[in-house]
Structure formats: C-alpha cells, structure tokens
PDB file of N, CA and C in Angstrom:
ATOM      1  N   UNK A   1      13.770  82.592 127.377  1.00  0.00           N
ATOM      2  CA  UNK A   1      14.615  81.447 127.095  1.00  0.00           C
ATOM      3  C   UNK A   1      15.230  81.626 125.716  1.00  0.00           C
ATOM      4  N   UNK A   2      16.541  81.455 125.035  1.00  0.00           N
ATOM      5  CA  UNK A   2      17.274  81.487 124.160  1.00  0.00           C
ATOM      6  C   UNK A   2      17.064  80.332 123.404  1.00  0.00           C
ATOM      7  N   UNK A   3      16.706  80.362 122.202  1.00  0.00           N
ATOM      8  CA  UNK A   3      16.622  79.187 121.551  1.00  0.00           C
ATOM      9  C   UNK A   3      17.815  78.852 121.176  1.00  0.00           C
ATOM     10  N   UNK A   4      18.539  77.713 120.696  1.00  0.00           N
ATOM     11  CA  UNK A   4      19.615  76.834 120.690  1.00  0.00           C
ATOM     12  C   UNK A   4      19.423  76.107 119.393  1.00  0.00           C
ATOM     13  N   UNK A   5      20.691  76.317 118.733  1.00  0.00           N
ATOM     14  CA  UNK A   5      20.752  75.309 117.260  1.00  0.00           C
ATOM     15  C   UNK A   5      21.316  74.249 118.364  1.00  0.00           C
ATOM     16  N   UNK A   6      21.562  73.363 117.360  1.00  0.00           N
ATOM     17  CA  UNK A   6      22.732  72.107 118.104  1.00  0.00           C
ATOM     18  C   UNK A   6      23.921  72.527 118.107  1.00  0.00           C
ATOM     19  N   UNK A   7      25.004  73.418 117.466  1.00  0.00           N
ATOM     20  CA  UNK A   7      25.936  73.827 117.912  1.00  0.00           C
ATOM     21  C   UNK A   7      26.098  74.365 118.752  1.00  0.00           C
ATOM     22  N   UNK A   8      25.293  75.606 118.723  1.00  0.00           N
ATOM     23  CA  UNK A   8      25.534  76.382 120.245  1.00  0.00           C
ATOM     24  C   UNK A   8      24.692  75.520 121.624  1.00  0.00           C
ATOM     25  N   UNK A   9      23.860  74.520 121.488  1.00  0.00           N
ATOM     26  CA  UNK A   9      24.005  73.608 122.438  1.00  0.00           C
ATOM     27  C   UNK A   9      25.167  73.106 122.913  1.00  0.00           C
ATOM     28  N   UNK A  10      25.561  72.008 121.861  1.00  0.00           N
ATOM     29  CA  UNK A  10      27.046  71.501 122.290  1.00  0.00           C
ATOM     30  C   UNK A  10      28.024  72.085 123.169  1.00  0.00           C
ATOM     31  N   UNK A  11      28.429  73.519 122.327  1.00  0.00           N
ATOM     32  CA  UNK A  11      28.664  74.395 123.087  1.00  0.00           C
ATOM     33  C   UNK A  11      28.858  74.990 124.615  1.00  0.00           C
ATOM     34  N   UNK A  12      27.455  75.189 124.647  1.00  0.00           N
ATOM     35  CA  UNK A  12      26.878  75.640 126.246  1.00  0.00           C
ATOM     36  C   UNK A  12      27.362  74.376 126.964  1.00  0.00           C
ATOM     37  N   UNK A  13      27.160  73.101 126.523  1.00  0.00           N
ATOM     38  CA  UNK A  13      27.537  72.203 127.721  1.00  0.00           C
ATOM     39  C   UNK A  13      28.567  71.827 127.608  1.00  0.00           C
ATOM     40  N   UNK A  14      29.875  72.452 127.016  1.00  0.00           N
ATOM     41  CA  UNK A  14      30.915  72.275 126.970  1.00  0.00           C
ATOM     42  C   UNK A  14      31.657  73.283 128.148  1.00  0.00           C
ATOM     43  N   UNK A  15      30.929  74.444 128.314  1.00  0.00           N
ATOM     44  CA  UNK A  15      31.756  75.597 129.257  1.00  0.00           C
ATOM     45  C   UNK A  15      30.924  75.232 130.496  1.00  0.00           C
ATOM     46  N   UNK A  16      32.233  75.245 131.202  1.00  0.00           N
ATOM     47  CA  UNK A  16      31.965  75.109 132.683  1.00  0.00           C
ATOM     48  C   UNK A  16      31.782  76.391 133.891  1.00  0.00           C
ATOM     49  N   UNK A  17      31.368  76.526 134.781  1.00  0.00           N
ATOM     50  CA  UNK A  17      31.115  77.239 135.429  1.00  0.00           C
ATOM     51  C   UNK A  17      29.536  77.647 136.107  1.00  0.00           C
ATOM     52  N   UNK A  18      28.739  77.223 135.579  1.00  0.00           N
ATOM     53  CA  UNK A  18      27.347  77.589 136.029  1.00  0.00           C
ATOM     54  C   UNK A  18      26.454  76.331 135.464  1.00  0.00           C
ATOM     55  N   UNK A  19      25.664  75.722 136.387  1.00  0.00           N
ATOM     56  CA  UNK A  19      24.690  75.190 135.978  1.00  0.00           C
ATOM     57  C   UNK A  19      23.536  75.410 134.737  1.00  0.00           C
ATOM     58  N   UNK A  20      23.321  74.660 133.859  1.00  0.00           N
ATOM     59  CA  UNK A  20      22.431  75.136 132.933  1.00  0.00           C
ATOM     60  C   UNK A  20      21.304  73.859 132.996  1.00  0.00           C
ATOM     61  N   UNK A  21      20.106  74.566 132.274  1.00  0.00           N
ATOM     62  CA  UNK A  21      19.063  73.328 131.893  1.00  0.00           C
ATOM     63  C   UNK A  21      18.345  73.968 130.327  1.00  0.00           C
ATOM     64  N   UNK A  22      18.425  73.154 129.810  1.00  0.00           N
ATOM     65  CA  UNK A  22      17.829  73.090 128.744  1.00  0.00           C
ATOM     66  C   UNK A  22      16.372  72.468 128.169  1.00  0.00           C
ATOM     67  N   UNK A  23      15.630  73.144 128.023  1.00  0.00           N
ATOM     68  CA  UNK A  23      14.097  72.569 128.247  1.00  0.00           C
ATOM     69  C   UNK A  23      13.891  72.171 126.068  1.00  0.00           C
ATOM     70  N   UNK A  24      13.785  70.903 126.004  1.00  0.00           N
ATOM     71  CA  UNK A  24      13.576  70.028 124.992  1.00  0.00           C
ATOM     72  C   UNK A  24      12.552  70.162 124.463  1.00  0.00           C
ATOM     73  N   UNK A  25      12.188  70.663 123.497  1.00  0.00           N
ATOM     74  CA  UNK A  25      10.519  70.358 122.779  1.00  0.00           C
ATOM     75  C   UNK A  25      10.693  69.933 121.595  1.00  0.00           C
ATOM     76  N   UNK A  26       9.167  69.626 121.211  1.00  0.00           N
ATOM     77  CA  UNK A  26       8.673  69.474 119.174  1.00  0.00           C
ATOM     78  C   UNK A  26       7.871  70.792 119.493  1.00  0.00           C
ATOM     79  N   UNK A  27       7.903  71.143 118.272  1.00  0.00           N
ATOM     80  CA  UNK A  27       6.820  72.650 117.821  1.00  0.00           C
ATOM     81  C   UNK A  27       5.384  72.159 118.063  1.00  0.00           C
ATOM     82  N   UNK A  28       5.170  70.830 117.721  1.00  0.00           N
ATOM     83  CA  UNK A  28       3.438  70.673 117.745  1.00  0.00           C
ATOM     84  C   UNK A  28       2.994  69.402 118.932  1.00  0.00           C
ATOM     85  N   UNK A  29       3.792  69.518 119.648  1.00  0.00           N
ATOM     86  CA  UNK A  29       3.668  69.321 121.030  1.00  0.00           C
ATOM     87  C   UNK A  29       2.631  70.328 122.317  1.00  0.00           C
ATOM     88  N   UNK A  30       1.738  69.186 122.359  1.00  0.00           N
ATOM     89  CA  UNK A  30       0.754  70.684 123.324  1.00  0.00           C
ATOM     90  C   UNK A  30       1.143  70.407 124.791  1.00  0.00           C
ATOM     91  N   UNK A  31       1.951  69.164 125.070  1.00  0.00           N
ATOM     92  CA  UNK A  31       2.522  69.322 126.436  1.00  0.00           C
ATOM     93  C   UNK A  31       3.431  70.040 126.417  1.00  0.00           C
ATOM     94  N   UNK A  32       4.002  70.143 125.403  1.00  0.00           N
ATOM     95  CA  UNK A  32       5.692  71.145 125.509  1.00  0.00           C
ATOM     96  C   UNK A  32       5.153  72.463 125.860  1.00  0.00           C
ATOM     97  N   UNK A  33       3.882  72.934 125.301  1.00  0.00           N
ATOM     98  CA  UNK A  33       3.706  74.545 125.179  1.00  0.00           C
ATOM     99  C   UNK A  33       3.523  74.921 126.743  1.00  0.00           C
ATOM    100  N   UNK A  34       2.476  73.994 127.108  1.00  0.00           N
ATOM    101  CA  UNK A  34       2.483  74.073 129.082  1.00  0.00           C
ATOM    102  C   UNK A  34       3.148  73.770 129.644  1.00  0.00           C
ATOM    103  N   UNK A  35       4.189  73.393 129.584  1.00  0.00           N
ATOM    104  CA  UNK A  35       5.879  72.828 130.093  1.00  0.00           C
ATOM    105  C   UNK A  35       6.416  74.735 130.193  1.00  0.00           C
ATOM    106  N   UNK A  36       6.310  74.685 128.256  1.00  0.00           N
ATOM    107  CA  UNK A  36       6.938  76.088 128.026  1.00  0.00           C
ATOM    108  C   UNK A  36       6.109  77.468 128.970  1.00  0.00           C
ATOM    109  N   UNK A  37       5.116  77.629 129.217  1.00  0.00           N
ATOM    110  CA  UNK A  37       4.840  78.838 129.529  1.00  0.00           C
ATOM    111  C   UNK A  37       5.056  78.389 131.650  1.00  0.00           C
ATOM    112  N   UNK A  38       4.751  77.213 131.968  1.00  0.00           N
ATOM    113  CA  UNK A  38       5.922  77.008 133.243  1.00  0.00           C
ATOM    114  C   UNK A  38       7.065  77.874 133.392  1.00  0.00           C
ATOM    115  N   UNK A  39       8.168  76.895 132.635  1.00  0.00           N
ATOM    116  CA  UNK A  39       9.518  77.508 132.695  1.00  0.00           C
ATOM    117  C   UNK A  39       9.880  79.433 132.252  1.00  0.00           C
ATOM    118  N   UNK A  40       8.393  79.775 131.137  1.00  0.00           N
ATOM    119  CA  UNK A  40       8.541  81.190 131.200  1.00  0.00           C
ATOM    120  C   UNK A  40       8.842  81.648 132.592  1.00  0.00           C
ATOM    121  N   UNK A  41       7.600  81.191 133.677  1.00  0.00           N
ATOM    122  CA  UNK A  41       7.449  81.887 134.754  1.00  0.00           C
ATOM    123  C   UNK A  41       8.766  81.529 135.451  1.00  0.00           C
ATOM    124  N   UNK A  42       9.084  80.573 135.709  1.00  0.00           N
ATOM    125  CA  UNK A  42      10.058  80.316 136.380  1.00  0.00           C
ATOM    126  C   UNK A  42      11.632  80.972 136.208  1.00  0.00           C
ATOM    127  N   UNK A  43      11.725  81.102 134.644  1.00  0.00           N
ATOM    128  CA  UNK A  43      13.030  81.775 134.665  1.00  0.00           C
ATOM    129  C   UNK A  43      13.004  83.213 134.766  1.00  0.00           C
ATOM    130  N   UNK A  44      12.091  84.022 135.160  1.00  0.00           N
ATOM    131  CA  UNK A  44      12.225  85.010 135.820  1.00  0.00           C
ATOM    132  C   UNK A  44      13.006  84.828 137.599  1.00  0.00           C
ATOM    133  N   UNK A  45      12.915  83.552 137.770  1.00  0.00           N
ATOM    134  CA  UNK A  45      13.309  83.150 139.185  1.00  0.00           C
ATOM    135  C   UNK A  45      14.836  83.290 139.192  1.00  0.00           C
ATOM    136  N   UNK A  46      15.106  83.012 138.086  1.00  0.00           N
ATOM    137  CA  UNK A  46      16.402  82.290 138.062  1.00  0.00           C
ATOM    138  C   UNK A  46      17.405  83.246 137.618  1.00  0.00           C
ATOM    139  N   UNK A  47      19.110  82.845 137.597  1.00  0.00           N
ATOM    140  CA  UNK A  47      19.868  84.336 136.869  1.00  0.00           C
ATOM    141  C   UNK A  47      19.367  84.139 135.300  1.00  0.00           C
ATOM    142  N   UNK A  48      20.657  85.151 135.115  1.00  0.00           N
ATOM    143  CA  UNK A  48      20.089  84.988 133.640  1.00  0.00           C
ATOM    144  C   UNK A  48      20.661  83.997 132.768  1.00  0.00           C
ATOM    145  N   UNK A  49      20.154  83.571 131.402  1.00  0.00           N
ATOM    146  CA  UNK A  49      21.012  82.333 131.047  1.00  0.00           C
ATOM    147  C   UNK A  49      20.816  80.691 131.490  1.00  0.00           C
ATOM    148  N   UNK A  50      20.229  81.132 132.582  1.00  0.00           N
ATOM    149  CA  UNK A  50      20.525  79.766 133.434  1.00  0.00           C
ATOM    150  C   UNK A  50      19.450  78.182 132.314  1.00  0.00           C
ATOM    151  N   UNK A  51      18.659  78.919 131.912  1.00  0.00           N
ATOM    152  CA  UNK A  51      17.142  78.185 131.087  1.00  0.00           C
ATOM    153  C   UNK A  51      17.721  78.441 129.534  1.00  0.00           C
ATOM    154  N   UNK A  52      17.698  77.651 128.900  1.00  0.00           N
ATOM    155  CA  UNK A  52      17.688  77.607 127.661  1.00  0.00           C
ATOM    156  C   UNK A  52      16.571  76.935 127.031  1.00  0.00           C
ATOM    157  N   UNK A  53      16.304  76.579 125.644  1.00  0.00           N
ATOM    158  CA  UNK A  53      15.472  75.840 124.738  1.00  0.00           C
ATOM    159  C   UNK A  53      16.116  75.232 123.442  1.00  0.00           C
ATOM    160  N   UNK A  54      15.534  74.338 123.284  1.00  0.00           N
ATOM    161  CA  UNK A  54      15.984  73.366 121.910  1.00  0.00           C
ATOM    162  C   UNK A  54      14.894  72.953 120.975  1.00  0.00           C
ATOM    163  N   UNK A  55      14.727  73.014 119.883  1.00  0.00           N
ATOM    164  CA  UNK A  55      13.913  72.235 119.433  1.00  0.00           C
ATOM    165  C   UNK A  55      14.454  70.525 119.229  1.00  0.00           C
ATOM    166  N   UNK A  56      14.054  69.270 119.669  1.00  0.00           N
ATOM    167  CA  UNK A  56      14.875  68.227 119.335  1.00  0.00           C
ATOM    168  C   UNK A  56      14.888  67.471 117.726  1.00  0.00           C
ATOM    169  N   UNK A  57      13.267  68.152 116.968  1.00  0.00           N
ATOM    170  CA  UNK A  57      13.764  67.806 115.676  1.00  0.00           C
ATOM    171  C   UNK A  57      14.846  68.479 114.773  1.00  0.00           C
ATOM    172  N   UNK A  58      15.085  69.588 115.273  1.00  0.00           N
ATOM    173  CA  UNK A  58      16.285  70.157 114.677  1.00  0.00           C
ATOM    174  C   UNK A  58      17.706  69.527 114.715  1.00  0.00           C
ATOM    175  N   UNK A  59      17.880  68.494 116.094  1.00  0.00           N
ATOM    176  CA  UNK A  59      18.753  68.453 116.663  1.00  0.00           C
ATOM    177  C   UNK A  59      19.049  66.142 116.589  1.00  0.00           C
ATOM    178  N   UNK A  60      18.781  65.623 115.405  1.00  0.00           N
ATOM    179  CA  UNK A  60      17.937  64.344 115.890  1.00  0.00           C
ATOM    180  C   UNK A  60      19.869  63.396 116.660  1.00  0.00           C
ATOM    181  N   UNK A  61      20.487  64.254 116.372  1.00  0.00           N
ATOM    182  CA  UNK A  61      22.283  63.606 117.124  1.00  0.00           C
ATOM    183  C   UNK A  61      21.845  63.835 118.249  1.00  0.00           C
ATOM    184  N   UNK A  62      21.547  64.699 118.915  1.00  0.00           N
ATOM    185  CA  UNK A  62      21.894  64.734 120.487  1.00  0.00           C
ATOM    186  C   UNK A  62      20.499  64.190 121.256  1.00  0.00           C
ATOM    187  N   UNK A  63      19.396  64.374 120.826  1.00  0.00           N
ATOM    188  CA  UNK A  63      18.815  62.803 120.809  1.00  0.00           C
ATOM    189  C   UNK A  63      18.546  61.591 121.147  1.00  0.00           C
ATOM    190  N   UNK A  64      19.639  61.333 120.328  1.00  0.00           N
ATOM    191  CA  UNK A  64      20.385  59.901 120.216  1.00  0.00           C
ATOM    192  C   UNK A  64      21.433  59.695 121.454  1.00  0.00           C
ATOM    193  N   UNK A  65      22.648  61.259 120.839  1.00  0.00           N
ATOM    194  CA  UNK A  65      23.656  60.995 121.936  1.00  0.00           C
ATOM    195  C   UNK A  65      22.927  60.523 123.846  1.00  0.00           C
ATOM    196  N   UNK A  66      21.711  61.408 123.983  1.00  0.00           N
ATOM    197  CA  UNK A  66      21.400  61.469 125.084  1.00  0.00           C
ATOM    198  C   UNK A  66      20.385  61.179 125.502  1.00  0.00           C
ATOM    199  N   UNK A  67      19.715  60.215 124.603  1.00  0.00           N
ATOM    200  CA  UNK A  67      18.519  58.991 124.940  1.00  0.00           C
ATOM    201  C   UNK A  67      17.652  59.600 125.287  1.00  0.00           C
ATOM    202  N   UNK A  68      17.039  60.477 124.626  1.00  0.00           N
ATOM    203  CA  UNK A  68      15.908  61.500 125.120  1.00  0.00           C
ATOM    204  C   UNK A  68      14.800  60.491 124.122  1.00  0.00           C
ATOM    205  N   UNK A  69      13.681  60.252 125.429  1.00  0.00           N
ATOM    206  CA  UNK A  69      12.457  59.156 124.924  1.00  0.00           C
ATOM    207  C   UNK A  69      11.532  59.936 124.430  1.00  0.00           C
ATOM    208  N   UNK A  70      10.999  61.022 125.424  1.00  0.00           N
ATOM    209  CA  UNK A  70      10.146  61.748 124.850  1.00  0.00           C
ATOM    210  C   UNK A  70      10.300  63.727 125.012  1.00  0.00           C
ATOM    211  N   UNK A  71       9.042  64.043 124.963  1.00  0.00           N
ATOM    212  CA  UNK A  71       9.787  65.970 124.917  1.00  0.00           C
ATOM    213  C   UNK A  71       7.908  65.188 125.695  1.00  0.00           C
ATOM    214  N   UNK A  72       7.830  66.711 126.344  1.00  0.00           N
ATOM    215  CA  UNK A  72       8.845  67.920 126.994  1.00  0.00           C
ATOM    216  C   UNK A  72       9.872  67.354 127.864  1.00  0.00           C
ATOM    217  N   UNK A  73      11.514  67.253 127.892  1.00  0.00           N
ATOM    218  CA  UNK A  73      12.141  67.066 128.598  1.00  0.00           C
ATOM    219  C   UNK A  73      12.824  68.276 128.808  1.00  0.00           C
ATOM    220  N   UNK A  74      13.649  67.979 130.393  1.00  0.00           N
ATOM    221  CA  UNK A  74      14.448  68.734 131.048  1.00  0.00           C
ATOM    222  C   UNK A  74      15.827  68.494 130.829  1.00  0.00           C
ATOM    223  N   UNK A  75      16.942  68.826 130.286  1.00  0.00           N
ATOM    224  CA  UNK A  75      18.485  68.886 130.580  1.00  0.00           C
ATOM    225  C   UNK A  75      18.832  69.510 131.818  1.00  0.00           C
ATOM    226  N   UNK A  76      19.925  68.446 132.656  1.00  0.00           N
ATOM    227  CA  UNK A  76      20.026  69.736 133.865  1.00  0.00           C
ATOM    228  C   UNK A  76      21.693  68.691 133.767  1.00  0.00           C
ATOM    229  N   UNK A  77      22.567  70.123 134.181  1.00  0.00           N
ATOM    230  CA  UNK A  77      23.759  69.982 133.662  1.00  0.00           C
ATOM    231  C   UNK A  77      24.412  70.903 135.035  1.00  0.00           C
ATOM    232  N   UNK A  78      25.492  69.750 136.051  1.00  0.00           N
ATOM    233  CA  UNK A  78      25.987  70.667 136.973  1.00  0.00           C
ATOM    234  C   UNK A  78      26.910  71.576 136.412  1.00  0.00           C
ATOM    235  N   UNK A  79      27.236  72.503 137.034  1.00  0.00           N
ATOM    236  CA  UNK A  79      28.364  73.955 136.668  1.00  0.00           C
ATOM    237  C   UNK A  79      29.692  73.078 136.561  1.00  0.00           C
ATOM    238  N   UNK A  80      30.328  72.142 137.362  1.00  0.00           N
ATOM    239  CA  UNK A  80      31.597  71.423 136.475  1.00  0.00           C
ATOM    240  C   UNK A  80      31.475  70.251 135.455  1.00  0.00           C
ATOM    241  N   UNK A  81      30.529  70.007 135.249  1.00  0.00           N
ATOM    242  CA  UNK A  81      30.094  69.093 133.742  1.00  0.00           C
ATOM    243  C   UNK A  81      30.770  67.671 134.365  1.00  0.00           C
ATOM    244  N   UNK A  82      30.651  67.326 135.665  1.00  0.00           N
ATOM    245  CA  UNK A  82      31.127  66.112 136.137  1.00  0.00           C
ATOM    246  C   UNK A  82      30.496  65.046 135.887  1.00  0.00           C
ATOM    247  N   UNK A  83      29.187  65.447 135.740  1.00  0.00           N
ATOM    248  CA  UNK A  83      28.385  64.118 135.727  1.00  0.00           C
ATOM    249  C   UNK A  83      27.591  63.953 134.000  1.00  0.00           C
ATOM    250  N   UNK A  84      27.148  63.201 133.847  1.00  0.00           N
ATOM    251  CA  UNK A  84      26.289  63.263 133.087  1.00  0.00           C
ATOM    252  C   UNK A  84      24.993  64.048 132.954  1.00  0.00           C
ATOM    253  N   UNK A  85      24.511  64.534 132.125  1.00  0.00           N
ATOM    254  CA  UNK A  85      23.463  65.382 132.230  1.00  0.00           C
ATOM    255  C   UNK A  85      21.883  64.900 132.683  1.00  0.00           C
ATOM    256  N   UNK A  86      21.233  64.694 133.695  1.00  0.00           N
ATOM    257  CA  UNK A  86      20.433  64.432 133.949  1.00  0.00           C
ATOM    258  C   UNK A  86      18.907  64.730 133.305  1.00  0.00           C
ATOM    259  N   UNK A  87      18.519  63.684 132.956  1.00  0.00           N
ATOM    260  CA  UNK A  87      16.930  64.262 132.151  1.00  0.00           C
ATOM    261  C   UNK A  87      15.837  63.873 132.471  1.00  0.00           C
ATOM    262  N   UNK A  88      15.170  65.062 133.079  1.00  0.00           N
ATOM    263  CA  UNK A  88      13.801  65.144 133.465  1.00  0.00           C
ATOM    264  C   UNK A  88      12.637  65.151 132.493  1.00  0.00           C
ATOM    265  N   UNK A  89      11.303  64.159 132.344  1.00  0.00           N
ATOM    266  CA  UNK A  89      10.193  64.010 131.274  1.00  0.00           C
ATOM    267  C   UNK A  89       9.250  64.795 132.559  1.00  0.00           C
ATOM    268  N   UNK A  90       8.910  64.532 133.571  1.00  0.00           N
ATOM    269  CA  UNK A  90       8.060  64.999 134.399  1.00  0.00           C
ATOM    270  C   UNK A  90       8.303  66.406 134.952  1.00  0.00           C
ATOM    271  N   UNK A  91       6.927  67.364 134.245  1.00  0.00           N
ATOM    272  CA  UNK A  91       7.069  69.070 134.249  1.00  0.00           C
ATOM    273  C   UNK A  91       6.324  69.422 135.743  1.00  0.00           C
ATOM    274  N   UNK A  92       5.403  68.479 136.449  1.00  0.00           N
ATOM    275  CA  UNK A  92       4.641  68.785 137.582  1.00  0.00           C
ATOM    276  C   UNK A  92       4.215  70.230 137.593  1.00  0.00           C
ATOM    277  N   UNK A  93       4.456  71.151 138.394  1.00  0.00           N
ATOM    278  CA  UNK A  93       4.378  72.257 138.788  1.00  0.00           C
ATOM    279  C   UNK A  93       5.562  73.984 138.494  1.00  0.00           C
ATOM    280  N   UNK A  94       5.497  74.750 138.930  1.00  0.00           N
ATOM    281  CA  UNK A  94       5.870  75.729 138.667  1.00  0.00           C
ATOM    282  C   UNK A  94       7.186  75.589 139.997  1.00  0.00           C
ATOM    283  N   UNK A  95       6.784  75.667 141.128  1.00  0.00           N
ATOM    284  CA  UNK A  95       7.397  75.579 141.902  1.00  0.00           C
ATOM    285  C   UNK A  95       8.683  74.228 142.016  1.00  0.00           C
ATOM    286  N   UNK A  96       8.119  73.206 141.916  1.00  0.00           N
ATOM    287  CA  UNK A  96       8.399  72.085 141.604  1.00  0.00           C
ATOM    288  C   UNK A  96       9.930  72.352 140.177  1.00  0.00           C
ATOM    289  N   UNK A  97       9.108  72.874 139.396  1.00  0.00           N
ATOM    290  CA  UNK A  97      10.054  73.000 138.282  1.00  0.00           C
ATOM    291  C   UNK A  97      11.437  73.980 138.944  1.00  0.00           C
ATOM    292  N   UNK A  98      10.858  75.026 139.237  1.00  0.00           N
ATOM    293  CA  UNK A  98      12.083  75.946 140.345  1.00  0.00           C
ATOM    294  C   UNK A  98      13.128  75.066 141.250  1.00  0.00           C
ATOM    295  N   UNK A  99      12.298  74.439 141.976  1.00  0.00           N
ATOM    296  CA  UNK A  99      13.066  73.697 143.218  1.00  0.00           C
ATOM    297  C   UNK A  99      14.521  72.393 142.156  1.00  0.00           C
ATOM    298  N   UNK A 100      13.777  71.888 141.182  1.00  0.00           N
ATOM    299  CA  UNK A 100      14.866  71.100 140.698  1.00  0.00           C
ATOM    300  C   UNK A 100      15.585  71.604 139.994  1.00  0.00           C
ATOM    301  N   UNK A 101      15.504  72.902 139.304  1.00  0.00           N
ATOM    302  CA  UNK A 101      16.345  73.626 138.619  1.00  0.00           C
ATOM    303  C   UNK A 101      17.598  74.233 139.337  1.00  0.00           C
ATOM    304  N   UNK A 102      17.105  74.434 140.346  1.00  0.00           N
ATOM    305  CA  UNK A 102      17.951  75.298 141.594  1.00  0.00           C
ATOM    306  C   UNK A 102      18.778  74.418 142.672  1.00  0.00           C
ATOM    307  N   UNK A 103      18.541  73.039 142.777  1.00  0.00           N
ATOM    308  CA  UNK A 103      18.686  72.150 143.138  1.00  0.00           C
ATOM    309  C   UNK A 103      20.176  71.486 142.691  1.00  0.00           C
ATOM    310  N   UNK A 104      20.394  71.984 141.007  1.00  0.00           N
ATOM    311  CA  UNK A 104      21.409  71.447 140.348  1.00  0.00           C
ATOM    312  C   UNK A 104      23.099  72.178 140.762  1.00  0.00           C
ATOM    313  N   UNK A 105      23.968  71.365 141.140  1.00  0.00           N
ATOM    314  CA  UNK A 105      25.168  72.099 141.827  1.00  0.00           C
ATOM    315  C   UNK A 105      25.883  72.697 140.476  1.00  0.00           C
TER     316      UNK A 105
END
C-alpha cells in the first residue's frame, strides 16, 4: 500500500478512471494495525494501485471534509467520482474486505 500525504490524496480522488480505496489510520491504533495486515493480504488480490493508505493525523482537513468518526476506516471511491466517497469503520474479515473492495464500480 502507498502511503499518501493529503495532497497526493486529493489528488488520487480527483483522477478518474479506476476505482480506489484508501484505508485511514492513527500510528498508535492497534485496530488499524489488524485492519492493516488484512488489507496487506488482500491487495495482493487486487490490481495494482487499487489500495492506498493515509495517516488521518497528518491529514486533520479531509477529516473534517469527510466526516471520518473513527480509524480504521475504509475510503471507497467509484472509477467516475460520481458519487460521494463511501466510508467503511467495519474491517470484518479478509474476504469480506476483498468482496467490498471489488464490489466498488
């Protein structure tokens, strides 16, 4: 997974063409780390690119912009940026995590 300042966030969900998700953490978060070694496995599933990472204290605007309550959250962002970006708090499973990632048009 590529870590992400907030610019090159902004960025990424500015270009259209491919679905992205962006997986949200704090550094001293111990749900984020089992969230994180999930989505390790999983983005071997996936193309490449498709998974990103953020830290959200780095980031406390987008945040705000996007009402993120708690971490570990999910960004999932369709390939024409039609909708709003949908955000997932619940990491469940490995598979689980696959199926909604892949899920996103």
């Amino acid at each position: 997974m590529r870590m992400l300042n907030e610019q090159e966030l902004r960025f990424l969900m500015d270009i259209k063409g491919k679905p992205i998700a962006i997986f949200l953490f704090t550094p001293l978060c111990g749900t984020c780390k089992v969230a994180r070694r999930m989505l390790e496995v999983v983005e071997q599933l996936l193309p490449e690119d498709t998974l990103s990472t953020a830290d959200v204290n780095m980031m406390p605007q987008v945040a705000q912009d996007y009402q993120i309550k708690s971490v570990p959250a999910l960004m999932l962002m369709d390939a024409d940026r039609s909708h709003p970006p949908r955000i997932r708090y619940r990491m469940g499973s490995v598979e689980e995590l696959l199926d909604v990632i892949r899920s996103v048009p």
